[in-house]
Protein backbone atom coordinates (compact mmCIF):
# COMPACT_ATOMS: atom_id res chain seq x y z
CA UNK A 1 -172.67 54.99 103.02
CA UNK A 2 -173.16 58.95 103.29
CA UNK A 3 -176.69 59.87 103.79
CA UNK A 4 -177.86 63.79 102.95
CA UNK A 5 -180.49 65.20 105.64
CA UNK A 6 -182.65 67.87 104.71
CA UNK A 7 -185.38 68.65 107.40
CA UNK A 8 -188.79 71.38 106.80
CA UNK A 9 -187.52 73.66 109.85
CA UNK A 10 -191.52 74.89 109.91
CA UNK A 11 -192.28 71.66 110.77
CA UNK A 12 -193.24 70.81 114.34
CA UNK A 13 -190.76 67.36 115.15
CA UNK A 14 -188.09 67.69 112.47
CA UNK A 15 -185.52 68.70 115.26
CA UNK A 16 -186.13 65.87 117.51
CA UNK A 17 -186.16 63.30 114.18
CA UNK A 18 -183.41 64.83 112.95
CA UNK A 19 -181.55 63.54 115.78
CA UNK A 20 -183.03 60.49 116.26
CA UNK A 21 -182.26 59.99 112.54
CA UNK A 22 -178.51 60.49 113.00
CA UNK A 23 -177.66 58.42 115.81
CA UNK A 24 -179.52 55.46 114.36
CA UNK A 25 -177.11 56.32 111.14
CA UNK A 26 -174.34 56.28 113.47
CA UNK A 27 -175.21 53.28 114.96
CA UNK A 28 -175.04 51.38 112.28
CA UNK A 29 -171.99 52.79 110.54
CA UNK A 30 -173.77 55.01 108.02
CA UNK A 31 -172.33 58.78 108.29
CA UNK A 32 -174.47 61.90 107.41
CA UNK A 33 -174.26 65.30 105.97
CA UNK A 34 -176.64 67.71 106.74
CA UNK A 35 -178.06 70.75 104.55
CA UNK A 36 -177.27 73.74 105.69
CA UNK A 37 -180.81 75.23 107.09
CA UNK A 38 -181.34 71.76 108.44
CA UNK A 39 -177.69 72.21 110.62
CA UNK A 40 -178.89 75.42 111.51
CA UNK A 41 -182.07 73.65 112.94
CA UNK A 42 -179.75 72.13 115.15
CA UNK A 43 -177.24 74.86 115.80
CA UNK A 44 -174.46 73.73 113.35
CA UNK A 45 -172.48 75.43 111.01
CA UNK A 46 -171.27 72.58 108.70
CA UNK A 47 -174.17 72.33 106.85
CA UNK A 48 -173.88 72.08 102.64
CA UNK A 49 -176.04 72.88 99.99
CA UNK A 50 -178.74 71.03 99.27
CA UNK A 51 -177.73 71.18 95.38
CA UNK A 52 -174.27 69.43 96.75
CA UNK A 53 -175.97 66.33 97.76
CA UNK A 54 -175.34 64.79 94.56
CA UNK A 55 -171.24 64.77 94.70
CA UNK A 56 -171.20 64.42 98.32
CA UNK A 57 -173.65 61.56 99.44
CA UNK A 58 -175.15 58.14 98.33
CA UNK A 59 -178.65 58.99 99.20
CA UNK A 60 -180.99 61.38 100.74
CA UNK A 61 -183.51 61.81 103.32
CA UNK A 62 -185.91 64.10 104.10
CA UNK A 63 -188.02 64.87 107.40
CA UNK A 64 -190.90 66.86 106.38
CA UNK A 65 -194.32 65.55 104.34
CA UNK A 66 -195.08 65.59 101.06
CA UNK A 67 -194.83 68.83 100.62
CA UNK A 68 -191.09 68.95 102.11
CA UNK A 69 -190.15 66.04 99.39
CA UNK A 70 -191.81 68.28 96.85
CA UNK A 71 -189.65 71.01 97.51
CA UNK A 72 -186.33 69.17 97.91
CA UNK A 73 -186.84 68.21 94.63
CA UNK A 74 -186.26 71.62 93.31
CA UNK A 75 -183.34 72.10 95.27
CA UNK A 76 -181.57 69.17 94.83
CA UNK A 77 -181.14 70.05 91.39
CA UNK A 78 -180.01 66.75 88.81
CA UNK A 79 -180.65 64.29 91.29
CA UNK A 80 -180.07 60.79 90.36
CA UNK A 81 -179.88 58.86 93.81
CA UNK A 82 -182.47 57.72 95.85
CA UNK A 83 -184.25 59.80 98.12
CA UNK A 84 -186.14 58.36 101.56
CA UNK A 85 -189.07 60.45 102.86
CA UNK A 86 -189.17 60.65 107.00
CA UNK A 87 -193.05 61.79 107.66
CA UNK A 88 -193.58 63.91 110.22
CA UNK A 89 -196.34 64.91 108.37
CA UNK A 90 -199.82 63.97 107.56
CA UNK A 91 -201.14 62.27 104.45
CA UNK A 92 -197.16 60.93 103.59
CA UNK A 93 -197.84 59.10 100.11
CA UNK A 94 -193.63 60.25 98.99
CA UNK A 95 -192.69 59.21 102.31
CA UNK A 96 -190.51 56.06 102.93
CA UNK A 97 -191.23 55.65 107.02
CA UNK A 98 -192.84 56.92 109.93
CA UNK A 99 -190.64 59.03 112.45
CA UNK A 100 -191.36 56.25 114.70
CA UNK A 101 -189.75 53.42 112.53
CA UNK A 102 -186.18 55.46 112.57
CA UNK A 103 -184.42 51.95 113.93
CA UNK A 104 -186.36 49.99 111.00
CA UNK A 105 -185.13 52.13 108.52
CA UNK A 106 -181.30 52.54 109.26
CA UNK A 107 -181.39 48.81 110.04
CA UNK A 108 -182.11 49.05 105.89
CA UNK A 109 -179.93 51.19 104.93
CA UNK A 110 -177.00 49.09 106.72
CA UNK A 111 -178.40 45.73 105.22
CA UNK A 112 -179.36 47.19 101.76
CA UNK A 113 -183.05 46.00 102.41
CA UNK A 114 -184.36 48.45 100.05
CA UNK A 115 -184.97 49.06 96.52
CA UNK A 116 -186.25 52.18 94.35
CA UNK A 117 -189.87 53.68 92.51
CA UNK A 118 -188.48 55.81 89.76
CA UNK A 119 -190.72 58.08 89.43
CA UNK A 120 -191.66 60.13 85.81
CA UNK A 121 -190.89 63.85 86.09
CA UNK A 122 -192.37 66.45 84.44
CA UNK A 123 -190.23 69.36 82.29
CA UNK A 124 -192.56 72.69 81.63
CA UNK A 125 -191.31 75.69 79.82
CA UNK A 126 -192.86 79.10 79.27
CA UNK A 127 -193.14 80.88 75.93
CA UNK A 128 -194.05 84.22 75.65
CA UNK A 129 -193.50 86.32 71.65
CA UNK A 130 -191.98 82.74 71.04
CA UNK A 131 -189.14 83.40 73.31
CA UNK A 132 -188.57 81.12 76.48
CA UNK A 133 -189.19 83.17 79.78
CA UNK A 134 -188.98 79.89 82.23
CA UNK A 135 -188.34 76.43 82.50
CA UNK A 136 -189.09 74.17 86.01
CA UNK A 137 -189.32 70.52 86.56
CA UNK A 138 -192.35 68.69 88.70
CA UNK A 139 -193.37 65.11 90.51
CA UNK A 140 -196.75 65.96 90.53
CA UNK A 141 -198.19 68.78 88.31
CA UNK A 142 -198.31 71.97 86.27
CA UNK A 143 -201.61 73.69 86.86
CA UNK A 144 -203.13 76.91 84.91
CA UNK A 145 -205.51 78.05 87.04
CA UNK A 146 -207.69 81.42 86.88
CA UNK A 147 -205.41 84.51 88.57
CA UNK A 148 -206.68 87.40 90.65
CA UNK A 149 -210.19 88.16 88.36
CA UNK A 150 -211.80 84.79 89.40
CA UNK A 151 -212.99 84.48 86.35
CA UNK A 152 -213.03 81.12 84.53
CA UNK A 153 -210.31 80.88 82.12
CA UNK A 154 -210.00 79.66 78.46
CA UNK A 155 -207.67 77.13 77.74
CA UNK A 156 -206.49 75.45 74.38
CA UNK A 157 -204.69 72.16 74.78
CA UNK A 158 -203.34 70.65 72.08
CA UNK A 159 -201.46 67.25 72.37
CA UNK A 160 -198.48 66.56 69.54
CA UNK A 161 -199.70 69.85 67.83
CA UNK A 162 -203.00 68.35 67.22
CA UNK A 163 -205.85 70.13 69.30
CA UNK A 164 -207.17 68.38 72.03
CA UNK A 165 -209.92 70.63 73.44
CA UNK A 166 -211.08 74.11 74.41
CA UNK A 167 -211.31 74.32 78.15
CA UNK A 168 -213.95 76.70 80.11
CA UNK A 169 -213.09 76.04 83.64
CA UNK A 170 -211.11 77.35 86.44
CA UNK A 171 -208.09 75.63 85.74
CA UNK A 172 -206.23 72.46 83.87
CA UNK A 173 -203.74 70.60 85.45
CA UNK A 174 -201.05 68.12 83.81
CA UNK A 175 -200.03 65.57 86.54
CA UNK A 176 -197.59 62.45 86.83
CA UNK A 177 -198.97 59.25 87.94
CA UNK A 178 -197.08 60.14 90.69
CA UNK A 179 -199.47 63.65 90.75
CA UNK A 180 -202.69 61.18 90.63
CA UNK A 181 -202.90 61.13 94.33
CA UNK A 182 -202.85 65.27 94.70
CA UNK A 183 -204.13 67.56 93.29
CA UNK A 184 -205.15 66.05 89.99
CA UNK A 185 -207.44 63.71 92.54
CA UNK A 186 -209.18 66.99 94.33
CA UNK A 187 -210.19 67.48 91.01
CA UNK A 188 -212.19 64.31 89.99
CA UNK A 189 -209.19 62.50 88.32
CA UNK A 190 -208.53 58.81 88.21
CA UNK A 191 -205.88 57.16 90.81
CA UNK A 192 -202.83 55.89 88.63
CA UNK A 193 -199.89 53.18 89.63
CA UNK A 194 -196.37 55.10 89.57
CA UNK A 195 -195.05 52.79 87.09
CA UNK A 196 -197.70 53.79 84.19
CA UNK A 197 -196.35 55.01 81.37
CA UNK A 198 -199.18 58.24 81.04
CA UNK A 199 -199.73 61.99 81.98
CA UNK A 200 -203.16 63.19 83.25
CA UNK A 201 -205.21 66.35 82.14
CA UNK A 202 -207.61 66.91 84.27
CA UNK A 203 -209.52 70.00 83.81
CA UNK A 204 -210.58 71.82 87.51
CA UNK A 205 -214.31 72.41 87.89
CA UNK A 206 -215.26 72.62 84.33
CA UNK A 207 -217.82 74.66 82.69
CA UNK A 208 -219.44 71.58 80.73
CA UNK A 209 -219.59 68.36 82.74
CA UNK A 210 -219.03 66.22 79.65
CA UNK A 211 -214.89 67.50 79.82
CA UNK A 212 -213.33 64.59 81.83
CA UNK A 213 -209.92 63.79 83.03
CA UNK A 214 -208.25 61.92 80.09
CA UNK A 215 -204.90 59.36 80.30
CA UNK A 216 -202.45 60.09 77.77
CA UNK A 217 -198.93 58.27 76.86
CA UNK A 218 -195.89 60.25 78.36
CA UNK A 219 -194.47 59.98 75.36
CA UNK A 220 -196.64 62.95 74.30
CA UNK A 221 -195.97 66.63 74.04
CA UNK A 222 -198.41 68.61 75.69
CA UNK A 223 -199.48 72.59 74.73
CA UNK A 224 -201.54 74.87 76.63
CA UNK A 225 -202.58 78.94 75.33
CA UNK A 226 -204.67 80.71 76.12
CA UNK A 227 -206.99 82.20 73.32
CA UNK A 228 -209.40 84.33 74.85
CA UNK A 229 -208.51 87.69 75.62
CA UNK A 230 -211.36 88.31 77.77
CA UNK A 231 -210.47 85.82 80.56
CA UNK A 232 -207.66 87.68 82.13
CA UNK A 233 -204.34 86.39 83.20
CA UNK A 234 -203.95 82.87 84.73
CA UNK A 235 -201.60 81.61 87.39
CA UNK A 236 -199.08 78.81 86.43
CA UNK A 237 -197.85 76.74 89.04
CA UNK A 238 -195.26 74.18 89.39
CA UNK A 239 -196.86 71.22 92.61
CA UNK A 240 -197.53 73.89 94.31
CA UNK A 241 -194.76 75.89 94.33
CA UNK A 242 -192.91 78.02 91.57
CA UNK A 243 -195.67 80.10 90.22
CA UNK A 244 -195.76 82.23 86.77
CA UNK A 245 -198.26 84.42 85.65
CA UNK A 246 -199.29 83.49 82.15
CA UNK A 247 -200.58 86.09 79.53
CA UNK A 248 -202.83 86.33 76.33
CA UNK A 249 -200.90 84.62 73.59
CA UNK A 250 -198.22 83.01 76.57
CA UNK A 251 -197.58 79.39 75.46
CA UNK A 252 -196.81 76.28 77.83
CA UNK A 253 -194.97 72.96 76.47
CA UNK A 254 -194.63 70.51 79.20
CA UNK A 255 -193.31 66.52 78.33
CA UNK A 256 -191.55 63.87 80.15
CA UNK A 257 -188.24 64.54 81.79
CA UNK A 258 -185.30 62.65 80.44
CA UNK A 259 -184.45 62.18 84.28
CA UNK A 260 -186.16 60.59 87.07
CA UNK A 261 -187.14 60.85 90.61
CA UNK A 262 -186.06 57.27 92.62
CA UNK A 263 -188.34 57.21 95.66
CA UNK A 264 -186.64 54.85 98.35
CA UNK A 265 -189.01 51.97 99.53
CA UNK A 266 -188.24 49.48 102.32
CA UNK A 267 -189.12 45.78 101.98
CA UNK A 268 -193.15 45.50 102.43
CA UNK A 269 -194.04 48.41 100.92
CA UNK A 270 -195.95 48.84 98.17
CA UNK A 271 -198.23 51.93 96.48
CA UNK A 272 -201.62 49.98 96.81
CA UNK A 273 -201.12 49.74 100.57
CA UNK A 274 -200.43 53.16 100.52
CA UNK A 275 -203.83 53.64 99.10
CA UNK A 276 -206.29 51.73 101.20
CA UNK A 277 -204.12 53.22 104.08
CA UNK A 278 -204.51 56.76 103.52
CA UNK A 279 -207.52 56.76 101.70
CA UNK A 280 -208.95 54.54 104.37
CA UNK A 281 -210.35 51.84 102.09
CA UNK A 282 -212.33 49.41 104.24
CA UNK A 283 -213.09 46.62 101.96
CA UNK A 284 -216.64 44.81 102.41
C-alpha cells in the first residue's frame, strides 16, 4: 500500500503529525508519498503534486480539519480512492482520526479494518450571455450570497426548469448531505445522513420567515438568476473557497456529480456518533 500525505502547513501540529504519521506507515509496511508543500513542511524536495495522487498511491490522507479536506478536494482533481482525514483541527466531522490515534489508524490500514462513505458531490457551472464562464465541483455547498453593497439580494430558483421560489434574503445556499453539518446548518437547515439521496436549499436569513430550507432529490437540476437589477452583484462561492462574482442576468446550474468523494472510516465509526459528539448531544 502507497499512502498520499497532504498536510495544511498553516496549521499549528501538521509537522509533528506528519511525522508521526509516517513512521507508523513505516512500521507497518505501508510506504508514503508526500505532496510537495507538505515535503517542504518538512524540508524535502521529493514531494509530487497533489493532482498525481491518483496514478501514484492507493489512498490519501490529510492532516488539517475540515477545511484542509475541503480544499484537497479541489486539488486532487478526479479522485476516486479513499481519502482519511487526520484532525488537527477543531470541529473534524470529514476527519477519519484524531492525531492522537496515529498507531490505531495505520494498524487499519495494514489489516484493511476499514471501509468507505461515498459521499455525493456537487458540479456548479456559471453562465453568463448563455456562454459558460466557470465550472467547480463541491462536498458541501454553492452559496450566492449578497457582494460588497450589503444589500439583500434577489434570487430566482427554479428546480427542473420549473420555478421554485423568489428569494429576498442575504443569500441561498445548495448543500450535500454531506454540507448539512456546515454552513447550510448556520443557516437554520435540517441535519441530513450522508447516504440520502437529496440536495438542500436553504435560503440565509430570509426576508419572509415563511421561506424554509426544503429537501430535494439529487436527481434534480437546480437554477439560480438573479432578476432584480437593483440588488447589485452577489458573491458565488464554492465551500468556502473558489469565489465568482455573479451579475444581473448571470445564470447558475448546479446537479449531482457523476463522481464521488469516498471518505475513509475505521471500524466503530459511524456519522450519528459524530453528531452527539460534536454537537454535544447529552441525551435526558
Amino acid at each position: 500500500m502507497n499512502v498520499g500525505i497532504l498536510a495544511n502547513p498553516h496549521k499549528p501540529g501538521s509537522s509533528p503529525t506528519l511525522l508521526a504519521l509516517r513512521t507508523a506507515l513505516s512500521d507497518r509496511g505501508i510506504s508514503s508519498v508526500l505532496e510537495e508543500e507538505t515535503a517542504a513542511l518538512v524540508n524535502e524536495t521529493d514531494g509530487i503534486p497533489a493532482s498525481a495522487f491518483s496514478k501514484q498511491v492507493d489512498l490519501a490522507a490529510v492532516i488539517g480539519g475540515d477545511g484542509t479536506m475541503l480544499h484537497a478536494l479541489s486539488r486532487f482533481g478526479s479522485f476516486e480512492k479513499p481519502v482519511a482525514g487526520i484532525n488537527v483541527g477543531t470541529l473534524g466531522f470529514l476527519t477519519s482520526c484524531k492525531d492522537n490515534e496515529l498507531e490505531v489508524f495505520a494498524a487499519s490500514l495494514a489489516e484493511g479494518r476499514f471501509t468507505t462513505s461515498p459521499r455525493t458531490l456537487l458540479e456548479a457551472a456559471v453562465y453568463r450571455s448563455s456562454k459558460r464562464i466557470a465550472a467547480f465541483t463541491a462536498l458541501n455547498e454553492i452559496t450566492v450570497a449578497r457582494g460588497e453593497t450589503g444589500r439583500m439580494v434577489s434570487l430566482r430558483a427554479r428546480v427542473n426548469g420549473e420555478l421554485l421560489n423568489d428569494y429576498r434574503a442575504d443569500g441561498l445556499i445548495v448543500a450535500t448531505p454531506t454540507g448539512s453539518t456546515a454552513y447550510s446548518l448556520s443557516a437554520g437547515g435540517p441535519l441530513v445522513a450522508p447516504g440520502a439521496a437529496v440536495f438542500l436549499i436553504t435560503p440565509i436569513c430570509p426576508h419572509s420567515l415563511s421561506q424554509r430550507s426544503l429537501v430535494l432529490s439529487d436527481s434534480c437540476m437546480v437554477e439560480l438568476s438573479s432578476e432584480d437589477g437593483q440588488s447589485g452583484p452577489m458573491l458565488f462561492t464554492v465551500d468556502g473557497r473558489d469565489s465568482v462574482r455573479i451579475e444581473q442576468g448571470d445564470r447558475i446550474e448546479v446537479r449531482k456529480s457523476i463522481r464521488s468523494f469516498h471518505l475513509l472510516r475505521l471500524e466503530g465509526q459511524s456519522f450519528y456518533e459524530a453528531l452527539r459528539q460534536k454537537l454535544g448531544w447529552q441525551g435526558v
